[in-house]
Protein backbone atom coordinates (compact mmCIF):
# COMPACT_ATOMS: atom_id res chain seq x y z
CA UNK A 1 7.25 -24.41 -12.35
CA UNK A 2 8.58 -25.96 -9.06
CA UNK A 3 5.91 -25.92 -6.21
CA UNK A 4 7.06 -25.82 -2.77
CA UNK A 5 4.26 -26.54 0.16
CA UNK A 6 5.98 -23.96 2.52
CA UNK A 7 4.94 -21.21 0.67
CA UNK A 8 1.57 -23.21 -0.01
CA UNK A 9 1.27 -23.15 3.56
CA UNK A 10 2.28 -19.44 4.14
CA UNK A 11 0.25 -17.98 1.22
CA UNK A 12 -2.74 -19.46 2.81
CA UNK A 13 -2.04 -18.66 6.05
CA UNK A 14 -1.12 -15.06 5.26
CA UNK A 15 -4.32 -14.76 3.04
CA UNK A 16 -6.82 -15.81 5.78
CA UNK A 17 -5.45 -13.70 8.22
CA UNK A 18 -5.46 -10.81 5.89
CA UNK A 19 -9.49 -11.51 6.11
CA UNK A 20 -10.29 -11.99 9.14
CA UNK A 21 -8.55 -8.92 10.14
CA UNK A 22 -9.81 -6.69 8.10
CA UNK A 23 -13.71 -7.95 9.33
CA UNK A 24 -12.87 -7.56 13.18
CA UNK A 25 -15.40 -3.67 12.09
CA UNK A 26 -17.98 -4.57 10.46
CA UNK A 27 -21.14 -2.72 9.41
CA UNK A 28 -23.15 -6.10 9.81
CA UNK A 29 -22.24 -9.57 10.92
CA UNK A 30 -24.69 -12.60 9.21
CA UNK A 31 -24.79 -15.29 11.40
CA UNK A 32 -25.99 -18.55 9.49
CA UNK A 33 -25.16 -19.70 6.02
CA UNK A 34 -28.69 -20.38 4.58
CA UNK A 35 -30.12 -18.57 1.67
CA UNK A 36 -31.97 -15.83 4.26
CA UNK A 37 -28.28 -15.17 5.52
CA UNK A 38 -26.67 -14.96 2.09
CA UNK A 39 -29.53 -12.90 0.29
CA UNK A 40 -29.19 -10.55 3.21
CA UNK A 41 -25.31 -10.50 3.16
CA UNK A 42 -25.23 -10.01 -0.89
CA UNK A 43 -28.23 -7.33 -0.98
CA UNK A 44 -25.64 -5.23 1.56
CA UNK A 45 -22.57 -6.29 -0.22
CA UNK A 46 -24.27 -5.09 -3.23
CA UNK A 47 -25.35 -1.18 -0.75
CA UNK A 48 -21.70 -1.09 -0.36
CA UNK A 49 -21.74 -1.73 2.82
CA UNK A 50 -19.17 -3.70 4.88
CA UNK A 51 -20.31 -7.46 5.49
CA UNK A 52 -19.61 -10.56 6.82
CA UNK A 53 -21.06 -14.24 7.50
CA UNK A 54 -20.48 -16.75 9.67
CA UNK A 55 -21.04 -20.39 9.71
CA UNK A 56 -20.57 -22.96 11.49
CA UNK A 57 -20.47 -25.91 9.20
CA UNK A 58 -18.33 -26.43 5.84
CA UNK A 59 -20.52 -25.94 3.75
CA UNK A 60 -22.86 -22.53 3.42
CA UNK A 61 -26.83 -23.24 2.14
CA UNK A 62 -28.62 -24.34 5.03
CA UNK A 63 -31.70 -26.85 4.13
CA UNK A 64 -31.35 -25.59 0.53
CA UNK A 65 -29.46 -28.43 -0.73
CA UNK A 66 -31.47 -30.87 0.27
CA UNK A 67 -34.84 -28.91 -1.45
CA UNK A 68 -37.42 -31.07 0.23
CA UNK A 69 -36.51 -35.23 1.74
CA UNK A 70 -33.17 -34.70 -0.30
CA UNK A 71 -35.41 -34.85 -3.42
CA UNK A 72 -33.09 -31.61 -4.44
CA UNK A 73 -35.92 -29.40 -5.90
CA UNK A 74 -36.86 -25.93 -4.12
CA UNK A 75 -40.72 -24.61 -4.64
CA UNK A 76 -40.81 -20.66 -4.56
CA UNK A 77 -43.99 -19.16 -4.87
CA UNK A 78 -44.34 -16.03 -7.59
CA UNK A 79 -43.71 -13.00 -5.21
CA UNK A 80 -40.20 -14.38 -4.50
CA UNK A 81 -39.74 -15.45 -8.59
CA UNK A 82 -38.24 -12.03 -9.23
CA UNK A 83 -35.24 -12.88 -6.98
CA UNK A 84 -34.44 -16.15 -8.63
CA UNK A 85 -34.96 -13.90 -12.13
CA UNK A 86 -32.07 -11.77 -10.58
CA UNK A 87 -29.52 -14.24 -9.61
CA UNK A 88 -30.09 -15.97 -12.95
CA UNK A 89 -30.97 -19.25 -11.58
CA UNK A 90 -33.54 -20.95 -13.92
CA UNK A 91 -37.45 -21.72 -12.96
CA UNK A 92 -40.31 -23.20 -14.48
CA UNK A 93 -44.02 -23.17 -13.93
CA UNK A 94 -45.42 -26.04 -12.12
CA UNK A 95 -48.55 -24.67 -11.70
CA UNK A 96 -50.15 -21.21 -11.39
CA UNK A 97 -48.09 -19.36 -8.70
CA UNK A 98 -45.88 -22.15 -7.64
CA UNK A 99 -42.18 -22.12 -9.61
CA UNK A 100 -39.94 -24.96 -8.86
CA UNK A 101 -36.33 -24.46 -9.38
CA UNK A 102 -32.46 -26.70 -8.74
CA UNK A 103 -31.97 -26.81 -5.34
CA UNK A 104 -28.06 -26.69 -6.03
CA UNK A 105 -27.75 -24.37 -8.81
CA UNK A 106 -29.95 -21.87 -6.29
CA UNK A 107 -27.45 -22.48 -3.77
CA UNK A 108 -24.18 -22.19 -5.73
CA UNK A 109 -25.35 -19.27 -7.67
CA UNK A 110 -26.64 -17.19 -4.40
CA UNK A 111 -23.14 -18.25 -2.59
CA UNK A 112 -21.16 -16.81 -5.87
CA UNK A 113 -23.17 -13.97 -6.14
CA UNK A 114 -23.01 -12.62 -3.03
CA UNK A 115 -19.15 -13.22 -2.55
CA UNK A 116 -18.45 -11.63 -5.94
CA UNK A 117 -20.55 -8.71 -4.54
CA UNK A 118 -17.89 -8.03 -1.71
CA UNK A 119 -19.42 -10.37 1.52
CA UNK A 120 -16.39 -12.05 3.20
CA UNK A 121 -17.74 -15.47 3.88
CA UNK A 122 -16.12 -17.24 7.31
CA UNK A 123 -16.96 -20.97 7.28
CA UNK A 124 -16.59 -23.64 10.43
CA UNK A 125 -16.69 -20.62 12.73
CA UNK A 126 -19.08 -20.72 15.53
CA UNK A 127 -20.49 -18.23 17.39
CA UNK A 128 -20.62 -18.96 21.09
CA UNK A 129 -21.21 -15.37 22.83
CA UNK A 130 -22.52 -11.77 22.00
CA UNK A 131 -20.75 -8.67 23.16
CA UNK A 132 -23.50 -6.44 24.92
CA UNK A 133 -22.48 -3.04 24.96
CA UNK A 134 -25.37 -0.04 27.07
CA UNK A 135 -27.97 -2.23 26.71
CA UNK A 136 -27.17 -3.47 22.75
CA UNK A 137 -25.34 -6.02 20.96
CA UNK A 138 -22.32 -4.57 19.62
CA UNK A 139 -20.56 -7.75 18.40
CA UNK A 140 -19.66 -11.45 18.67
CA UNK A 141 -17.39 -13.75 20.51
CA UNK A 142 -16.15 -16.10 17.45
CA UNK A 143 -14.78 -19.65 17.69
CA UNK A 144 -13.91 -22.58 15.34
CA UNK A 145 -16.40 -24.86 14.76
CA UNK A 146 -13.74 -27.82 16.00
CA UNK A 147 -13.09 -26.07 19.27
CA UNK A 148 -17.00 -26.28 20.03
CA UNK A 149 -17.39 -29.66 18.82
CA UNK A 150 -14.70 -30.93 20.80
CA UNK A 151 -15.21 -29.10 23.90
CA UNK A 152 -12.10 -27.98 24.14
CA UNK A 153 -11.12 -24.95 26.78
CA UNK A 154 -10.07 -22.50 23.89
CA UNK A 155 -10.48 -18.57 24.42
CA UNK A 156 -12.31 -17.21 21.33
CA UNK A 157 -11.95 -13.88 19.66
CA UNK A 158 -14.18 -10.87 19.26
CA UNK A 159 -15.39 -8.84 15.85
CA UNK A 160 -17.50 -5.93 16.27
CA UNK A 161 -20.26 -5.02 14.16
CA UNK A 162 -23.20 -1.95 13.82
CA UNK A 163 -26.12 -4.54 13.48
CA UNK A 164 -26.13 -8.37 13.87
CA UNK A 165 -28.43 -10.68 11.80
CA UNK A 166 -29.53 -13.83 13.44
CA UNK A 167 -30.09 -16.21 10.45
CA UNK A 168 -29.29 -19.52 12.29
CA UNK A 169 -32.56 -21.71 11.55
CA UNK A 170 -34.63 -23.13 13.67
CA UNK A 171 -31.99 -23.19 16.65
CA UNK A 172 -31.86 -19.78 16.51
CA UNK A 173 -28.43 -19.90 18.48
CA UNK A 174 -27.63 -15.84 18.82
CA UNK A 175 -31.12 -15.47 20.70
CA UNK A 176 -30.64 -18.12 22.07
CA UNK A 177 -27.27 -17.16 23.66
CA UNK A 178 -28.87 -13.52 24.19
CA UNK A 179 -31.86 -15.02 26.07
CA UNK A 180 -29.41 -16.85 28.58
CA UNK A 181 -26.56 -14.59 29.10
CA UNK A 182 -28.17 -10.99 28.79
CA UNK A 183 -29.99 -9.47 31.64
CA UNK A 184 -32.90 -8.26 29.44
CA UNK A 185 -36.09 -8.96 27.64
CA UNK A 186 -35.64 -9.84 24.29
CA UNK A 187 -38.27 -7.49 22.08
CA UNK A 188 -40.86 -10.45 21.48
CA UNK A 189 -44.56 -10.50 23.33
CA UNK A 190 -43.64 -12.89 26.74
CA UNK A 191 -39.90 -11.63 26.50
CA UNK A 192 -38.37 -13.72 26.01
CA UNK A 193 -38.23 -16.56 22.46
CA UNK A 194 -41.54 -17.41 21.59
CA UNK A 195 -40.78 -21.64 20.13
CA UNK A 196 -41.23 -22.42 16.53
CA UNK A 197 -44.68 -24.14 15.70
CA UNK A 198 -45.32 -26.82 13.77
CA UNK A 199 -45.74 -26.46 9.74
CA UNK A 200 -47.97 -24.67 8.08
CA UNK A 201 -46.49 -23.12 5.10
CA UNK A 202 -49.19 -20.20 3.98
CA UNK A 203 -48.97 -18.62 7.86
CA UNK A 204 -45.62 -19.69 7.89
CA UNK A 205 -44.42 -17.99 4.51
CA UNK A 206 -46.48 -14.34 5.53
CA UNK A 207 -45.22 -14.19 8.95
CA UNK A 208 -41.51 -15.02 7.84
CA UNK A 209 -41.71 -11.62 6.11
CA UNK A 210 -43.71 -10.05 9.00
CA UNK A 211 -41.30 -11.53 12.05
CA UNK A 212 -38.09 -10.08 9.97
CA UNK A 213 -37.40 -7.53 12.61
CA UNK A 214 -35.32 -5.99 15.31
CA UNK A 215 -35.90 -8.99 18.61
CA UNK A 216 -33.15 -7.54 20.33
CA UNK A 217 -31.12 -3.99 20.01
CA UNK A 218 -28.67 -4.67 17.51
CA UNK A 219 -30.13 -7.42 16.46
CA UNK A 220 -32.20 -8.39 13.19
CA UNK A 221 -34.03 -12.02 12.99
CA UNK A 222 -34.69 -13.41 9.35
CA UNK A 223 -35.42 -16.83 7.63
CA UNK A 224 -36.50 -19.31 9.89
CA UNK A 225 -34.88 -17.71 13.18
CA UNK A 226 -37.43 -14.88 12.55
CA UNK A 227 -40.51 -17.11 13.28
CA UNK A 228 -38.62 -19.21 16.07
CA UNK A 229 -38.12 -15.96 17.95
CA UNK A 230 -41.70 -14.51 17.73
CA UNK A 231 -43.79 -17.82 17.79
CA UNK A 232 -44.80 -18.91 14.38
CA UNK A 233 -44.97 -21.52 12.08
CA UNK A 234 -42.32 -24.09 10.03
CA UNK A 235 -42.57 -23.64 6.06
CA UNK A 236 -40.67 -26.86 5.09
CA UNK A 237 -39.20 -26.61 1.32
CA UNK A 238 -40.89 -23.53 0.06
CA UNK A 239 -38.10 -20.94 0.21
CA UNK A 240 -39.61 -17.45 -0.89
CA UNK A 241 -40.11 -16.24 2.57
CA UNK A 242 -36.54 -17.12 2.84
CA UNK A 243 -35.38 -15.12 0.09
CA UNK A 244 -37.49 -12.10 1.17
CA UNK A 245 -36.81 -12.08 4.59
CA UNK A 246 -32.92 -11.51 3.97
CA UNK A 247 -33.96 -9.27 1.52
CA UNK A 248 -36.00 -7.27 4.14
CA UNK A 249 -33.64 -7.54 6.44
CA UNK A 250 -30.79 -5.96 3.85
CA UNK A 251 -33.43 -3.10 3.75
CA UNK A 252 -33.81 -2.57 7.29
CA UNK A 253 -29.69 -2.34 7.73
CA UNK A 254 -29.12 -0.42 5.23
CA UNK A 255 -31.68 2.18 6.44
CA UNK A 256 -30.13 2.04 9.69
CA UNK A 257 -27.06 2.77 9.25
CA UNK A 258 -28.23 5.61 6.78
């Protein structure tokens, strides 16, 4: 058959905004690509429930891909195993406890899982603002990545969602935002974010799970925003907390909304 790169053009073009239009109501918006966010956003594609994720950068997976000093190996210890057992992905025994698996075939398989599940997955889109509605985030001011990166005076647009999930990493950019812009305390001890500490993977993997929480109304922290936000330690290439926390984070969602 005959190609012609008009209708290229327009099937893509119609396509996308077919998407993002019908994820302007969403029952939660995943902010952050990593495997916290995408755990999260597949456990509540998988509830049925209506889900989305943004990130900025091309490519989804966080630190994942590069496992630890781009030697592309991930360690996850045996309470997160049963995860790994779930998506599929391969892992052997190093020693007792500790399973190592492929950084990349983690990453690809978590991506494809939890797009096949029903999460619409928005890639170079930034978010630069919250929408703060009686005291609670109600939804986000989207941009392109480009438009950010270029400083360019662009208007964004706005999606709204039931809950938020603030999986960003160590920058932890939607608190961040929320801690500038917003006239309130954010729900952490001072107030306000607490700083990520230095690493320490045993404190840091038990308090990843602990910190997965509500730090603002509307808002859920998991992965390594959770312990930014509430003061604890880095975990480096160990990724079960990671895994869990979006898990726990699905939970807590899907128990809110009822």
């Amino acid at each position: 058959m005959s190609l012609d790169e008009v209708t290229i053009s327009r099937a893509i073009i119609a396509r996308y905004s077919n998407k993002l239009t019908d994820n302007l109501k969403l029952d939660a918006a995943v902010v952050g690509g990593g495997p916290a966010g995408l755990v999260c956003a597949w456990r509540l594609a998988l509830k049925g429930r209506k889900v989305a994720l943004f990130e900025r950068k091309l490519s989804v997976g966080g630190g994942m891909w590069g496992g630890g000093m781009m030697f592309n190996e991930i360690v996850v210890q045996a309470e997160a195993k049963p995860i790994l057992d779930e998506l599929g992905v391969p892992s052997v025994e190093f020693e007792p406890g500790y399973f190592t698996a492929d950084a990349v075939t983690c990453m690809s398989t978590l991506t494809s899982k939890a797009c096949l599940a029903g999460a619409a997955v928005f890639n170079l889109i930034s978010v630069e603002d919250v929408m703060v509605r009686e005291d609670r985030v109600t939804g986000l001011v989207i941009n392109w990545s480009a438009v950010e990166m270029g400083g360019l005076h662009v208007d964004p647009l706005v999606l709204a969602a039931s809950w938020v999930v603030e999986a960003t990493g160590h920058a932890t950019e939607v608190m961040a935002v929320i801690q500038r812009k917003v006239d309130q305390k954010l729900l952490t001890p001072s107030g306000r974010l607490e700083g990520e500490r230095s690493m320490w993977a045993e404190r840091a993997e038990t308090d990843t799970l602990k910190n997965t929480k509500e730090a603002f109304p509307g808002v859920i922290v998991a992965g390594m925003s959770a312990n930014a936000t509430f003061g604890s330690y880095r975990m480096g290439p160990v990724f079960g907390g990671m895994l869990l926390s979006g898990e726990k984070a699905a939970r807590i969602i899907d128990e809110r909304l009822g």
